[in-house]
Protein backbone atom coordinates (compact mmCIF):
# COMPACT_ATOMS: atom_id res chain seq x y z
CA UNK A 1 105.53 95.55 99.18
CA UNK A 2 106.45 99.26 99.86
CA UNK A 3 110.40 98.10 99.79
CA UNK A 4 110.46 96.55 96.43
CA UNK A 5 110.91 99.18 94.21
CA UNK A 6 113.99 100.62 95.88
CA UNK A 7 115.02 96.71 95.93
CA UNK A 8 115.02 96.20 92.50
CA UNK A 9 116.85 99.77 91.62
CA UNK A 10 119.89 97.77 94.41
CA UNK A 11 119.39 94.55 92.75
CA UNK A 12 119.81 96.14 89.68
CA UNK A 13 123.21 97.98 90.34
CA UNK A 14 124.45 94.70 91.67
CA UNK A 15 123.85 92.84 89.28
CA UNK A 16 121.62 90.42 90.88
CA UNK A 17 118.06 89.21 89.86
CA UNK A 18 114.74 90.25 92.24
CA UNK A 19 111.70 88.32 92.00
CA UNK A 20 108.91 90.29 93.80
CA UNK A 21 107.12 88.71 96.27
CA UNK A 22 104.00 88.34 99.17
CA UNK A 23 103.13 86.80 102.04
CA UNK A 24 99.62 86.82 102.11
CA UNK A 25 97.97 84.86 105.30
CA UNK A 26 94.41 82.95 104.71
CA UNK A 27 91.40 82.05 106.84
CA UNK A 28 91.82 77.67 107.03
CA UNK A 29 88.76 76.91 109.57
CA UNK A 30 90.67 78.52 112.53
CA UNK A 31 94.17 78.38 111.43
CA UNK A 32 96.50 81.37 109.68
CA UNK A 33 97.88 79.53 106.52
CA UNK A 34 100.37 81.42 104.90
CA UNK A 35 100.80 82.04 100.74
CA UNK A 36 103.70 83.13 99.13
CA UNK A 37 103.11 84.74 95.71
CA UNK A 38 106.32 84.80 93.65
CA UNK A 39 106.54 87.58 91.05
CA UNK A 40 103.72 89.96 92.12
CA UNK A 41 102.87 93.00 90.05
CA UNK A 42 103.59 95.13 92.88
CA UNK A 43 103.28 98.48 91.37
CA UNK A 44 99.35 97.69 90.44
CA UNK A 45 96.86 100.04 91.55
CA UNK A 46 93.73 97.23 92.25
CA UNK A 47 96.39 95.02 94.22
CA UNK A 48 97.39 97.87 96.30
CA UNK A 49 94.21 98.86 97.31
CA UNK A 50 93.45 95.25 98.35
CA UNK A 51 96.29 95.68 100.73
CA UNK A 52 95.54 99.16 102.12
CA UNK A 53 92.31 97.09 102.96
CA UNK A 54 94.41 94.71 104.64
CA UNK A 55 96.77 97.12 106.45
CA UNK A 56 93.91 98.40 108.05
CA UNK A 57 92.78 95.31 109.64
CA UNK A 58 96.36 94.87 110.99
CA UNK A 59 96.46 98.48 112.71
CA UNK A 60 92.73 97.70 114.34
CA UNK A 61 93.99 94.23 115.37
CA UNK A 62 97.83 95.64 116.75
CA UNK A 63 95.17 98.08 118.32
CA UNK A 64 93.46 95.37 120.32
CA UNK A 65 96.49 93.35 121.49
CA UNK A 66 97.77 96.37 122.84
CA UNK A 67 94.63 97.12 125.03
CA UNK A 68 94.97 93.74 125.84
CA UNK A 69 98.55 94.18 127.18
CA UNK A 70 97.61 97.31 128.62
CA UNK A 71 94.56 95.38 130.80
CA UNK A 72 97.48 93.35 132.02
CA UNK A 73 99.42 95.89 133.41
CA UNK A 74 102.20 96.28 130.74
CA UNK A 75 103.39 99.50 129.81
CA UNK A 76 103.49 99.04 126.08
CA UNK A 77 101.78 102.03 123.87
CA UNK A 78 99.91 101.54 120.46
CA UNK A 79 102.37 104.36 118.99
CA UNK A 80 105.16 102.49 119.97
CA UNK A 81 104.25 99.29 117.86
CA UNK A 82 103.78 101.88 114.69
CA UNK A 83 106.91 103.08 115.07
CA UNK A 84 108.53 100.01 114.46
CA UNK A 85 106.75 99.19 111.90
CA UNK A 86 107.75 102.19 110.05
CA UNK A 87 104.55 102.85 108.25
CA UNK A 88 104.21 99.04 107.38
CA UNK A 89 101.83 96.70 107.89
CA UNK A 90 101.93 96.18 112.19
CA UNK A 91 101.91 92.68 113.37
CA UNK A 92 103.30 90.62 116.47
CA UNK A 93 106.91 91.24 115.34
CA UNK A 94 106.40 94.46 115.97
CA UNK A 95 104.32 93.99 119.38
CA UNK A 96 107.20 91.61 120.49
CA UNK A 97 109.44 94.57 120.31
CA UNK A 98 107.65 97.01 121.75
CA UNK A 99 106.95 94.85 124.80
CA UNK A 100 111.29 94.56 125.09
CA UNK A 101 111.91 98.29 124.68
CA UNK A 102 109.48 99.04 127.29
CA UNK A 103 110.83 96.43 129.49
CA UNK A 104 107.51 94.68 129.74
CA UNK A 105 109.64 91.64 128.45
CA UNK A 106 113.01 90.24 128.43
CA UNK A 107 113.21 88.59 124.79
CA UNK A 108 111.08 88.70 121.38
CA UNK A 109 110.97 84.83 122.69
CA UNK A 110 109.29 85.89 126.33
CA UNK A 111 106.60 88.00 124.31
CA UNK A 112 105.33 85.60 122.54
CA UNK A 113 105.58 83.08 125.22
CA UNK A 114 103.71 85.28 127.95
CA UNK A 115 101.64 87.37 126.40
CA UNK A 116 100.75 87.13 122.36
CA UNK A 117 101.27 83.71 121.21
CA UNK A 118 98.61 81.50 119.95
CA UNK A 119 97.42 81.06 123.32
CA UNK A 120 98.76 83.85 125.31
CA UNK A 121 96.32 86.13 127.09
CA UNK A 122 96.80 89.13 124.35
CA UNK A 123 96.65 86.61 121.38
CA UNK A 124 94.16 88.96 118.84
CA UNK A 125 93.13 86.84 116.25
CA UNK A 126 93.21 87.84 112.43
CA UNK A 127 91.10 89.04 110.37
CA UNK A 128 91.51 87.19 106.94
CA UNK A 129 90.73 86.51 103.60
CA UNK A 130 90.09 83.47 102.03
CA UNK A 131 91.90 80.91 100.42
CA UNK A 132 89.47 81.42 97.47
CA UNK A 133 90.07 85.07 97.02
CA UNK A 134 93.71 84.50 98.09
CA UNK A 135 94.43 82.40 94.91
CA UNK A 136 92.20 84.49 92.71
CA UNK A 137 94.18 87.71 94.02
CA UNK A 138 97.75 86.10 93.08
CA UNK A 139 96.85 84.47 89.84
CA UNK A 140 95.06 88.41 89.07
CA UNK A 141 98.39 90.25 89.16
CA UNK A 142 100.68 87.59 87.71
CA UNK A 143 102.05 85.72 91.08
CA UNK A 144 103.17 81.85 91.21
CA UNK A 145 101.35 80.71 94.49
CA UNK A 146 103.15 78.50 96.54
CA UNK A 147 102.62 77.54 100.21
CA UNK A 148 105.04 78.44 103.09
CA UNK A 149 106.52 76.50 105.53
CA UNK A 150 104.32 74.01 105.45
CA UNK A 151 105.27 72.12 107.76
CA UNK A 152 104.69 74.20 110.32
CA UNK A 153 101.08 74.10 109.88
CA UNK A 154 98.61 70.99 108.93
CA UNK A 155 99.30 70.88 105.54
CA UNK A 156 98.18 67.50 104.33
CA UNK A 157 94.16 68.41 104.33
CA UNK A 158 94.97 71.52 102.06
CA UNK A 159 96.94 69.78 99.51
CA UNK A 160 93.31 68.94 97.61
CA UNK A 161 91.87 72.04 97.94
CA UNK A 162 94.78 74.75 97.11
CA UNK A 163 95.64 72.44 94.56
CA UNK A 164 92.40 72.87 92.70
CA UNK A 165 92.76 76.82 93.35
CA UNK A 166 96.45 76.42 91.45
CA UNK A 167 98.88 75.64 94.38
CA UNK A 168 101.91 75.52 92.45
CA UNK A 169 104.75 74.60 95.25
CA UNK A 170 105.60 74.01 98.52
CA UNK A 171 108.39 75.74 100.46
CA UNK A 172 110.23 72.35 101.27
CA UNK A 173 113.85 74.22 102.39
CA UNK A 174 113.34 76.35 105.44
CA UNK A 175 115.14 76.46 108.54
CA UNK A 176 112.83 75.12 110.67
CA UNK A 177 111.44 72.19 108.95
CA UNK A 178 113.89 68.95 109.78
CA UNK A 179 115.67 66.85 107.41
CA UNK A 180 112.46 63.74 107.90
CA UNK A 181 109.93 66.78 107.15
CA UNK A 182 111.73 67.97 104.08
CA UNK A 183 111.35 64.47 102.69
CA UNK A 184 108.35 64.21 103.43
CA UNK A 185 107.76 67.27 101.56
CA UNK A 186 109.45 65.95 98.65
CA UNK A 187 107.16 63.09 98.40
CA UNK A 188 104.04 65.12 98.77
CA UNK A 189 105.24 67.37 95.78
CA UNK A 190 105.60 64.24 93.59
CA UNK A 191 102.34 63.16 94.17
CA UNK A 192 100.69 66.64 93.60
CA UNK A 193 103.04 67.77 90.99
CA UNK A 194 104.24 70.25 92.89
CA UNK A 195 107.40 72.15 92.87
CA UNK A 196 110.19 71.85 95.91
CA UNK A 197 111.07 75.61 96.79
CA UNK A 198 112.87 77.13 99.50
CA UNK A 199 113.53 80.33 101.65
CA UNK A 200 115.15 81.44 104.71
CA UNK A 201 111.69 83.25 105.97
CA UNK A 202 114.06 86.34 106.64
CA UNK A 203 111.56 88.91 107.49
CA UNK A 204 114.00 91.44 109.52
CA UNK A 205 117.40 91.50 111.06
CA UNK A 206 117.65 89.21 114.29
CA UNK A 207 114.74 86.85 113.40
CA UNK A 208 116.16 83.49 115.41
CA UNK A 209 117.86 81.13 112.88
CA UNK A 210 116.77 83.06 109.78
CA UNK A 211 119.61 84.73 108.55
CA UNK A 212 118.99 86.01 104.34
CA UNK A 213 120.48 83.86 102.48
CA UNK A 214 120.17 80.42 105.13
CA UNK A 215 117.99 78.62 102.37
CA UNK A 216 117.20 78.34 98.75
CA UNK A 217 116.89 76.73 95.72
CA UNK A 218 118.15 75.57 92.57
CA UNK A 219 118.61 77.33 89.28
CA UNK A 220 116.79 74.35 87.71
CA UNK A 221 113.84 75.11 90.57
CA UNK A 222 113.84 78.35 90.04
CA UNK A 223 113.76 78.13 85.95
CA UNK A 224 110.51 75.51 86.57
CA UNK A 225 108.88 78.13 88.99
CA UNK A 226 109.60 81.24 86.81
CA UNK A 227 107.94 78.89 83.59
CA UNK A 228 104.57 78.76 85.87
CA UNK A 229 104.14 83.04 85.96
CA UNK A 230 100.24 83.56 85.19
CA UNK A 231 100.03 86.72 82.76
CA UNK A 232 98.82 89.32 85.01
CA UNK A 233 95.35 90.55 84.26
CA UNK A 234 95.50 93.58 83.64
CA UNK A 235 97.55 92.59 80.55
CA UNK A 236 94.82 91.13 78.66
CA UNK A 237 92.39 94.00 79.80
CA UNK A 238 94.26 96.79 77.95
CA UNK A 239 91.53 99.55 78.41
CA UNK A 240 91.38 99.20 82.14
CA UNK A 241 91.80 96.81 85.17
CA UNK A 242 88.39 95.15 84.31
């Protein structure tokens, strides 16, 4: 969340509105399910050092994978995957990359394929929280909770369970979920009262058919989503973040 503030001072000058957000990824049995948390209070001190936890979990794990890689005879360095992250949070992104500068790898695609993909050889799991605290953590600091891509994962089991732990949405629109699976979608949001949202998944330039901007939603989407804001709770706890 490092880039928001400098976002919104942009945003602001042109004129366009910036809803903060997170990507937070939860334990599911053995699966990475990932929650998007519309309208985080980013600036919050108790939040951030949740996430400094976090980031330091990701630097032990980017640690291992590259040990890993190193075992089987790439050429790929641990300070090479920092730089590119830039003094963010290090993940496979920025693994994939290292692995093509150093010529261990053709492609981002090759990467993930050969080496650190769910089943490649340097595949480090995560550690994460869970969905539980997840929830509790958004709903805490004023987020709208709403799963992403859900197709993409095995969503129907969770529908129960993260709806009781205030699931608001599901990211129906992204670019790769088909036209069948975004009906599908539709259908399952009727049933739990859930709202249809959307997003390109843009997390840096050249990410394969997820250009900013390739999804969204509608202002009448976007009006229900902003009407679902928890007050952040800090807020009622004037005297301190108890």
């Amino acid at each position: 969340m490092d880039g928001i503030a400098e976002a919104q001072a942009e945003a602001e000058r042109l004129g366009l509105e910036l809803i903060p957000g997170i990507e937070l990824s939860l334990q599911v049995g053995e699966r990475d399910v990932h929650l998007l948390g519309y309208w985080i209070d980013h600036a919050n001190a108790e939040l951030r050092a949740v996430l400094a936890e976090l980031r330091g979990m990701r630097h032990a794990r980017a640690e291992r994978m590259v040990a890993k890689l190193r075992a089987l005879g790439c050429a790929v360095e641990l300070s090479d995957v920092l730089a590119l992250a830039e003094g963010g949070n290090p993940g496979r992104p920025h693994v994939a990359k290292a692995l093509v500068a150093r010529g261990d790898v053709a492609s981002l695609e090759e990467a993930f394929e050969r080496y650190i993909g769910d089943e490649g050889p340097a595949y480090e799991p995560k550690r994460l929280m869970d969905p539980e605290r997840g929830f509790a953590l958004l709903a805490r600091h004023g987020a709208v909770p709403v799963l992403a891509h859900p197709a993409l994962c095995d969503y129907e089991p969770l529908l129960a369970r993260f709806s009781a732990l205030g699931l608001k949405g599901l990211e129906v629109d992204h670019p790769k979920q088909s036209v069948l699976e975004r009906e599908r979608l539709r259908a399952q949001c009727k049933q739990w009262g859930l709202l249809a949202t959307g997003g390109s998944d843009f997390h840096q330039p050249g990410s394969a058919s997820r250009e900013l901007g390739a999804e969204g939603v509608t202002g009448s989407a976007l009006a229900a989503l902003r009407a679902l804001r928890p007050r952040p709770a800090h807020l009622d706890h004037p005297g301190g973040l108890g």
